[in-house]
Protein backbone atom coordinates (compact mmCIF):
# COMPACT_ATOMS: atom_id res chain seq x y z
CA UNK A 1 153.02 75.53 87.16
CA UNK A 2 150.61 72.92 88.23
CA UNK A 3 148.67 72.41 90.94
CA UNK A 4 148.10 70.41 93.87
CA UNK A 5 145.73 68.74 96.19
CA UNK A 6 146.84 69.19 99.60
CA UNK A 7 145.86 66.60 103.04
CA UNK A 8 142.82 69.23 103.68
CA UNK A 9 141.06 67.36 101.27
CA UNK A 10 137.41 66.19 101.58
CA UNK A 11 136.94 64.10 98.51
CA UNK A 12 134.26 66.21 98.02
CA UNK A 13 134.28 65.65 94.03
CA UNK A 14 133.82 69.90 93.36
CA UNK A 15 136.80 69.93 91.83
CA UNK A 16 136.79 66.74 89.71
CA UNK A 17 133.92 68.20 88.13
CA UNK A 18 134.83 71.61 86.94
CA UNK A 19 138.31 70.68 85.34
CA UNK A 20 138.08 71.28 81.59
CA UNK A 21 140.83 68.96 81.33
CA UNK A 22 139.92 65.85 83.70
CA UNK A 23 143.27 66.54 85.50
CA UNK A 24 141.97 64.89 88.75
CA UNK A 25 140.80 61.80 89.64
CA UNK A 26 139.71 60.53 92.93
CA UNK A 27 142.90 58.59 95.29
CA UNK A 28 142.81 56.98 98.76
CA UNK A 29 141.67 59.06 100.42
CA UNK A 30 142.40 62.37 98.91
CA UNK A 31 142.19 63.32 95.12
CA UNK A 32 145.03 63.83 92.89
CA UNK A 33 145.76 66.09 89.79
CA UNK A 34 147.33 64.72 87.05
CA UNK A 35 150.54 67.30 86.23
CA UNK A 36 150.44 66.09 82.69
CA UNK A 37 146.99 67.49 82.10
CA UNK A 38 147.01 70.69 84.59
CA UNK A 39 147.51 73.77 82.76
CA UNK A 40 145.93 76.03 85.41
CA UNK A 41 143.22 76.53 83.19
CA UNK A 42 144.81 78.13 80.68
CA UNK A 43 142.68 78.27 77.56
CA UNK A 44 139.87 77.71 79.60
CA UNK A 45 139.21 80.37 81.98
CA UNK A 46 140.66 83.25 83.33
CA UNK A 47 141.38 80.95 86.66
CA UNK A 48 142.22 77.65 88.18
CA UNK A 49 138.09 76.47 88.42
CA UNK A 50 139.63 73.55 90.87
CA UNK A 51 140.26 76.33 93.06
CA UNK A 52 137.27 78.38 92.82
CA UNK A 53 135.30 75.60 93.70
CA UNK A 54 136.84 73.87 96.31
CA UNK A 55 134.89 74.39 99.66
CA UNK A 56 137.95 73.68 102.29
CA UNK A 57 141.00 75.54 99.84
CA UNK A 58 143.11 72.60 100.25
CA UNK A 59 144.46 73.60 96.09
CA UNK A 60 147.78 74.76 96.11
CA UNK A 61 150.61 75.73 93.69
CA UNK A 62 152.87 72.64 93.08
CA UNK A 63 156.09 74.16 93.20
CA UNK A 64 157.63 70.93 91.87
CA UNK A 65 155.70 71.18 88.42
CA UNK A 66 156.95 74.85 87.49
CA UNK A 67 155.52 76.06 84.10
CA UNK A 68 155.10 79.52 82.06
CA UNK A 69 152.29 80.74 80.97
CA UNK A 70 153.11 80.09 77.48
CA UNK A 71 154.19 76.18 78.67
CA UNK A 72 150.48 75.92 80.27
CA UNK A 73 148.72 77.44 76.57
CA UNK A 74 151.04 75.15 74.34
CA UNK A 75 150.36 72.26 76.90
CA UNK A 76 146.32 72.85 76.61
CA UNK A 77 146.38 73.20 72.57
CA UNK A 78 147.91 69.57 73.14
CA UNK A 79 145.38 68.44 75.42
CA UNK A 80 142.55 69.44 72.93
CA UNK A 81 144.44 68.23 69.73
CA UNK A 82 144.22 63.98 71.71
CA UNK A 83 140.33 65.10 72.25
């Protein structure tokens, strides 16, 4: 499943920062994560670092992007095979 940036949003740029996959970009006037690129982390860490670093937890599940574990993994070896 991938995740979302909710209206709480401060456009802070902590989450931008720690994605391993540049999922999220900045938007007017709240960022966005890129579904394509989201894999939770997966093959990266053990969680979602948008989430541990976001000061106002406006990072939510997107329950319109659902994914398996094994979806996110294959979707991250992809990610790193365009790198």
């Amino acid at each position: 499943m991938s995740l979302k940036i909710n209206d709480n949003c401060i456009a802070c740029d902590a989450c931008r920062e720690e994605c391993p996959n540049g999922a999220i970009s900045e938007n007017d006037p709240i960022y966005i994560i890129d579904s394509e690129f989201c894999t939770e982390c997966v093959g990266s860490f053990n969680e979602p670092q948008c989430i541990e670093f976001c000061p106002v937890e406006c990072i939510e599940i997107d329950e319109n992007n659902f994914e398996t574990a094994l979806e996110l993994s294959l979707k991250y070896k992809q990610i790193q095979e365009l790198r």
